[in-house]
Protein backbone atom coordinates (compact mmCIF):
# COMPACT_ATOMS: atom_id res chain seq x y z
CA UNK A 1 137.37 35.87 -56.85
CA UNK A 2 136.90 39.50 -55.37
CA UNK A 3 136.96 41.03 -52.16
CA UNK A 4 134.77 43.92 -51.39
CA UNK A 5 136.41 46.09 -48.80
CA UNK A 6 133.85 48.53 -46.77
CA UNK A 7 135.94 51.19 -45.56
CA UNK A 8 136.23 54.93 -44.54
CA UNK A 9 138.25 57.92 -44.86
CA UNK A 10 140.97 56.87 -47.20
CA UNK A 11 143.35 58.72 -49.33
CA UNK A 12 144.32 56.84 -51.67
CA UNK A 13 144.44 53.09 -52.66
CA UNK A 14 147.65 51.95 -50.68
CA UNK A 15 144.67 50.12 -48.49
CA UNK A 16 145.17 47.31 -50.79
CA UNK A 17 148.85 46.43 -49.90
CA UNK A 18 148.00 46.70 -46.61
CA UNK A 19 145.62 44.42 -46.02
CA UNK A 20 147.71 42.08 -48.33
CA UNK A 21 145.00 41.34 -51.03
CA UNK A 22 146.32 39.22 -53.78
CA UNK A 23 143.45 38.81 -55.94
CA UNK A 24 141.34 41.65 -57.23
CA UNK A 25 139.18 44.19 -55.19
CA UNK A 26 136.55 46.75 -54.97
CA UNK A 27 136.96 49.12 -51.84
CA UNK A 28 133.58 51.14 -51.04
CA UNK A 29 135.61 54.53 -49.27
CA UNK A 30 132.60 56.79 -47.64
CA UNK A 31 134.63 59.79 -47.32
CA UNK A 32 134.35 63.70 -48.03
CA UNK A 33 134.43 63.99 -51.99
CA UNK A 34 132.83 61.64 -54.67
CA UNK A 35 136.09 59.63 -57.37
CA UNK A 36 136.41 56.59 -58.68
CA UNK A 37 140.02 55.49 -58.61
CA UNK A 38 141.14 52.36 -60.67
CA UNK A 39 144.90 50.86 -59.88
CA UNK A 40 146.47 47.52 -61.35
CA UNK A 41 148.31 45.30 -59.08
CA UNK A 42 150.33 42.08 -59.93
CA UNK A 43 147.10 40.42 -59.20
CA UNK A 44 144.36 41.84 -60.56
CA UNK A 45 142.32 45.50 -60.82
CA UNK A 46 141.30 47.42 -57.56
CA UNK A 47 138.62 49.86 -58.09
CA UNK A 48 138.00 52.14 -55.12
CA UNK A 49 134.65 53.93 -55.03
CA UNK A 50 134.64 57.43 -52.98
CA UNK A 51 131.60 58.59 -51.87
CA UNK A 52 130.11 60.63 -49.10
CA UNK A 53 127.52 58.56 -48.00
CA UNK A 54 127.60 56.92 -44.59
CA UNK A 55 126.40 53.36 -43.11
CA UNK A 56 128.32 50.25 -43.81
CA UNK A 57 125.36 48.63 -44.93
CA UNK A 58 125.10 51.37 -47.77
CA UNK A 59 129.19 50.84 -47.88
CA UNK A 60 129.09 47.47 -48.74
CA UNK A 61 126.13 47.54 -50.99
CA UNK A 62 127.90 49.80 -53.01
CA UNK A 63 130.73 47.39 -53.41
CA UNK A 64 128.68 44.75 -54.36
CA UNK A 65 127.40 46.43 -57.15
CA UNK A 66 130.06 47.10 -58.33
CA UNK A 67 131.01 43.70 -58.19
CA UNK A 68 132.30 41.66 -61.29
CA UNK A 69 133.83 38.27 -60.32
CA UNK A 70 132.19 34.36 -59.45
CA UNK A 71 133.22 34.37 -55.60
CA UNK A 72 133.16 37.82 -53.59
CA UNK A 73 134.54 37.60 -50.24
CA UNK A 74 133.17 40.86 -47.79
CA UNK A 75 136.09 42.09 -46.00
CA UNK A 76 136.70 45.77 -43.33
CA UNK A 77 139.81 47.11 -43.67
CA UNK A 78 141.36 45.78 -40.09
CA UNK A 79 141.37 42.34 -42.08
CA UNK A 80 145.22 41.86 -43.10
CA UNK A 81 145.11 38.26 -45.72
CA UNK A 82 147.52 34.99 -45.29
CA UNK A 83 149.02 34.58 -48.74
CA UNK A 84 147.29 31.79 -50.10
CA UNK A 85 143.76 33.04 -49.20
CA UNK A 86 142.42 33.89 -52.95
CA UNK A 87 143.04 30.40 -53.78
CA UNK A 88 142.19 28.73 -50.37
CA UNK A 89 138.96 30.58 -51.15
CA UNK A 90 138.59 29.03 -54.73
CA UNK A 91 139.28 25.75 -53.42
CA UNK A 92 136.85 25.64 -50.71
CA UNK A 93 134.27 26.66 -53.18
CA UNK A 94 135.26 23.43 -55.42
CA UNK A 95 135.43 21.64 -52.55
CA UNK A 96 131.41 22.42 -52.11
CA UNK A 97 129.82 23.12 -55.02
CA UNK A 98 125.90 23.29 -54.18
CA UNK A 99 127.42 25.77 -51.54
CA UNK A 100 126.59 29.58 -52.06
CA UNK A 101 127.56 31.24 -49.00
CA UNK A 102 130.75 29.56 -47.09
CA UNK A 103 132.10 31.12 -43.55
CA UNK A 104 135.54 30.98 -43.06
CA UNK A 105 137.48 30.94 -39.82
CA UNK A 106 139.80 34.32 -38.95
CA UNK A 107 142.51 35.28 -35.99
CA UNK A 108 141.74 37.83 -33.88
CA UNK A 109 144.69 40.45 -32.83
CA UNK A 110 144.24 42.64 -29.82
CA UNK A 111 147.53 44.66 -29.35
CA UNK A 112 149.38 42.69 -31.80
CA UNK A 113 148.73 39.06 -30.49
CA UNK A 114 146.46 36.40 -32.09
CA UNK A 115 144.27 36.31 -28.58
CA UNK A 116 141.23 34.33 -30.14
CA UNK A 117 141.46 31.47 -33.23
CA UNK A 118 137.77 31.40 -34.36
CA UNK A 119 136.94 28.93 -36.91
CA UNK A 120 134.77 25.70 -37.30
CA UNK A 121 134.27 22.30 -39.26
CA UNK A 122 133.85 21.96 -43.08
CA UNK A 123 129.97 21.53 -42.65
CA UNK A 124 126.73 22.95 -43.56
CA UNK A 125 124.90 25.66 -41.34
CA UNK A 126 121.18 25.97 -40.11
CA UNK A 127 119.49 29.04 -39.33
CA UNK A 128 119.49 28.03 -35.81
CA UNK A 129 123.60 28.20 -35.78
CA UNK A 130 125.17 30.39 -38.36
CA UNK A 131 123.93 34.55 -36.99
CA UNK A 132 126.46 34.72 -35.15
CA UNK A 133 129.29 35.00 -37.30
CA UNK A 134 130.72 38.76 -38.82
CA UNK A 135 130.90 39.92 -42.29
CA UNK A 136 134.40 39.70 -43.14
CA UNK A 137 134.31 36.06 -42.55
CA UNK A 138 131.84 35.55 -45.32
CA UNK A 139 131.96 34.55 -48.97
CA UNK A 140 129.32 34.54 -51.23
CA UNK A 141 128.72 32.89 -55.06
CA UNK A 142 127.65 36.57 -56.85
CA UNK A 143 124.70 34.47 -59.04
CA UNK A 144 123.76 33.68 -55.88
CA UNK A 145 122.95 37.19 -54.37
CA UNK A 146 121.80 38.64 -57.78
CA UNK A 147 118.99 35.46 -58.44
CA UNK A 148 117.59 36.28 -55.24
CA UNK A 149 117.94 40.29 -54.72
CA UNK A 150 119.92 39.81 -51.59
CA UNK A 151 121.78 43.27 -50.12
CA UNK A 152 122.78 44.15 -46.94
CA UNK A 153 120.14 46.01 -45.01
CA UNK A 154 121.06 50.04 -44.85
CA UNK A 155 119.53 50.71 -41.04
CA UNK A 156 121.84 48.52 -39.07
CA UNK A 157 125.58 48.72 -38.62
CA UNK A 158 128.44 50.95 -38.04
CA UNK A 159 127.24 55.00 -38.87
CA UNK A 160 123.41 53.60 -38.61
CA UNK A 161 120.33 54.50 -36.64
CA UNK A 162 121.14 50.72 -35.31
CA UNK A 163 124.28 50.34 -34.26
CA UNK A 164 125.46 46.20 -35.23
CA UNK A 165 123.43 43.67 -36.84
CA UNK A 166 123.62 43.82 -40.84
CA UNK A 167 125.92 40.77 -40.71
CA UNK A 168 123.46 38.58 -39.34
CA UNK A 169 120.54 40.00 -40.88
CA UNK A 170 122.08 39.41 -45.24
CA UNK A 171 122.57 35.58 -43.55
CA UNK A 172 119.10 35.41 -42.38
CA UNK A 173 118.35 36.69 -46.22
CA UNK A 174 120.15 34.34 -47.42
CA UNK A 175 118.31 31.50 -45.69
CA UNK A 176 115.18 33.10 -46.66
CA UNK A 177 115.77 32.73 -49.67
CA UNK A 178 116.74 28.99 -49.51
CA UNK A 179 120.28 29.36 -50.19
CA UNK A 180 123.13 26.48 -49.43
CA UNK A 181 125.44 27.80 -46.31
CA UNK A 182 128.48 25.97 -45.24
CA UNK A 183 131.44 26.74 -42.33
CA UNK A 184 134.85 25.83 -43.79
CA UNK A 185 138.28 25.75 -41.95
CA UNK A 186 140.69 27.78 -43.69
CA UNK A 187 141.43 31.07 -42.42
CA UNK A 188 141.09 33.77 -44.18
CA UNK A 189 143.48 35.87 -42.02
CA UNK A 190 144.07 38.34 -38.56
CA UNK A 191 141.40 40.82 -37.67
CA UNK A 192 142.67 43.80 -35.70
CA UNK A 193 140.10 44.24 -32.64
CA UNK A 194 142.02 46.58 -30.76
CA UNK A 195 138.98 49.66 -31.86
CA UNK A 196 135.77 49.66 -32.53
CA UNK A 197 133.80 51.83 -34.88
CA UNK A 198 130.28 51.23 -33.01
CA UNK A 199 130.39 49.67 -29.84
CA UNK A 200 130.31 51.98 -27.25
CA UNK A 201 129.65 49.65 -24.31
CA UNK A 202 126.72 48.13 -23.01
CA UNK A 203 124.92 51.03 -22.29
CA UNK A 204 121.42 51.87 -23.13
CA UNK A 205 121.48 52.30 -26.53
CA UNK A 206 123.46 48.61 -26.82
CA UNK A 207 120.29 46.82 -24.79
CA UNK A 208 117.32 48.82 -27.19
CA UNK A 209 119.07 47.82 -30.38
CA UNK A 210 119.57 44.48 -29.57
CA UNK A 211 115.55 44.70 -29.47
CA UNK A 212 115.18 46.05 -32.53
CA UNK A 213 117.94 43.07 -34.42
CA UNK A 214 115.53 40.58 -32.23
CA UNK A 215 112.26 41.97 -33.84
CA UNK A 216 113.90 41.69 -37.22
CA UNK A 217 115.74 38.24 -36.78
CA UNK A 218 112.72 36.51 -35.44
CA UNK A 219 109.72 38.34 -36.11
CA UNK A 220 107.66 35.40 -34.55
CA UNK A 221 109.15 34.65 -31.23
CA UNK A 222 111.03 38.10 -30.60
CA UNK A 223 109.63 38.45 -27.12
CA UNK A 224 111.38 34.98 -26.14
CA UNK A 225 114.63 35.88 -28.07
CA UNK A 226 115.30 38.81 -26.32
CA UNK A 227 115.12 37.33 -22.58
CA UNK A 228 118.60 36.75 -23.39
CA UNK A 229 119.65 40.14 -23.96
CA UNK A 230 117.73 41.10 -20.73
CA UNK A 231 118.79 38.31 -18.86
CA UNK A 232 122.69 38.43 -19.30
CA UNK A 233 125.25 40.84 -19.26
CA UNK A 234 125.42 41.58 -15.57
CA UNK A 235 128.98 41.37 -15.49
CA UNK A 236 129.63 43.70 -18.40
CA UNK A 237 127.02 46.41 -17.43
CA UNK A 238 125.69 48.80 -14.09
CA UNK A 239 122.37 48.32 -15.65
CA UNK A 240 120.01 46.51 -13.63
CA UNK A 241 118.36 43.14 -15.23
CA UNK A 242 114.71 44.92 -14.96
CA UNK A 243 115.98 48.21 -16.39
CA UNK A 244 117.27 45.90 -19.55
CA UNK A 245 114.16 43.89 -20.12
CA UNK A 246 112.27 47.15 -20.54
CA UNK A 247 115.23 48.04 -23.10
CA UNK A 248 115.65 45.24 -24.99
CA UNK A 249 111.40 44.64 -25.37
CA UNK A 250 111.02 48.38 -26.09
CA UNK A 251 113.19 47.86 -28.99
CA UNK A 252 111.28 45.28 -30.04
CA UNK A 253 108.68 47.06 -30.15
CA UNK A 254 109.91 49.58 -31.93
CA UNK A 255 111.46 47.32 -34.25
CA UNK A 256 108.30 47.19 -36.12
CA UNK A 257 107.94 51.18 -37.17
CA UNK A 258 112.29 51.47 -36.71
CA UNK A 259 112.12 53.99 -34.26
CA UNK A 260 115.85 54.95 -33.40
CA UNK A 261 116.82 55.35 -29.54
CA UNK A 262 116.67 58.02 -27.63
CA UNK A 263 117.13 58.33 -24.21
CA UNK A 264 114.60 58.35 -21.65
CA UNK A 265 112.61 54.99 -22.98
């Protein structure tokens, strides 16, 4: 297996011992120069690729083609591995072989204490209950994604005209395209929550985005979807609910020509 680190700004490829990687690795580094650094480890070759592109959609795109191995496992770099994950991995994988995607569970640290255990049963997922889970908890059979042209979408995530969503949207690609997608209980590891590279509250920008991820998710019933958005969120925002329905449905309307926010809609 591989994991494909989407990451920013780093110097050199100590990221690897860091995040405690004991497999081999391809780290996607959007920073201020263009290099391709290559370092062995005990376990296996870590290629980082510099560039100065921006967007983790384009970030992690770029690691998967550089991909090589059977199983590829997306990862950020505030992931930090158990031991055993490259061959907890492997073994879930053997476990289900008609699966092609699995999701694997992951700890959540905020100021240096596991405050949230997420992880679910060894079953398959629907459509109707797997968009909610992140990136770095997914890991995919490479055949898979190259028999069915399936990359991350470039307009939604961190550094994009949309600010979160790419996670959700290579799933629903995945189920487009009729692949197998299970939930499996190992976990993979601690994610450090204590920053965030895009959220920036629930301002206006958060509500109009949401929109736009509705329009894309479901194309067909986007109005309904996004009632929720609207809807919710009182506690967590000064917005009013009427002021967020005209939000959330302007971005889906606007989710069919991708026009970014801007302030004022």
């Amino acid at each position: 297996m591989q994991v494909l680190v989407a990451t920013m700004h780093q110097t050199d490829a100590s990221i690897i011992q860091k995040m405690n990687i004991r497999c081999s690795a391809v780290v996607a580094n959007q920073a201020d120069r263009e290099e391709i650094i290559t370092q062995k480890t005990a376990f296996g070759e870590c290629k980082m690729i510099i560039t100065k592109t921006r967007g983790v959609g384009l970030n992690r795109n770029i690691a998967l083609l550089a991909a090589t191995e059977e199983i590829l496992l997306f990862s950020d770099d505030d992931m930090v591995y158990y031991d055993d994950m490259p061959q907890a991995v492997e073994d879930a994988f053997a476990l289900l072989p008609s699966a092609d995607v699995i999701v694997f569970g992951i700890d959540i640290l905020k100021n240096g204490m596991i405050t949230e255990k997420r992880r679910g049963p060894i079953h398959r997922l629907r459509r109707w209950n797997a968009m909610k889970y992140g990136t770095v908890r997914i890991a995919v059979r490479r055949k898979a994604l190259l028999d069915h042209n399936i990359t991350f979408h470039q307009r939604f995530g961190g550094g994009c005209p949309f600010s979160a969503g790419e996670d959700s949207l290579f799933l629903k690609a995945c189920f487009d395209a009729g692949l197998k997608v299970y939930s499996h209980n190992y976990v993979l590891g601690s994610c450090c929550k204590d920053t965030s590279s895009w959220f920036a509250g629930y301002n206006e920008k958060y509500f109009y985005d949401k929109g736009v991820l509705v329009r894309k998710l479901f194309p067909k019933t986007a109005y309904l979807m996004a009632l929720y958005f609207g809807l919710h969120f009182k506690r967590e925002t000064k917005i009013g609910p009427l002021k967020r329905l005209q939000l959330v449905y302007a971005g889906v309307r606007a989710g069919k020509t991708m026009k970014p926010y801007s302030s004022g809609v």
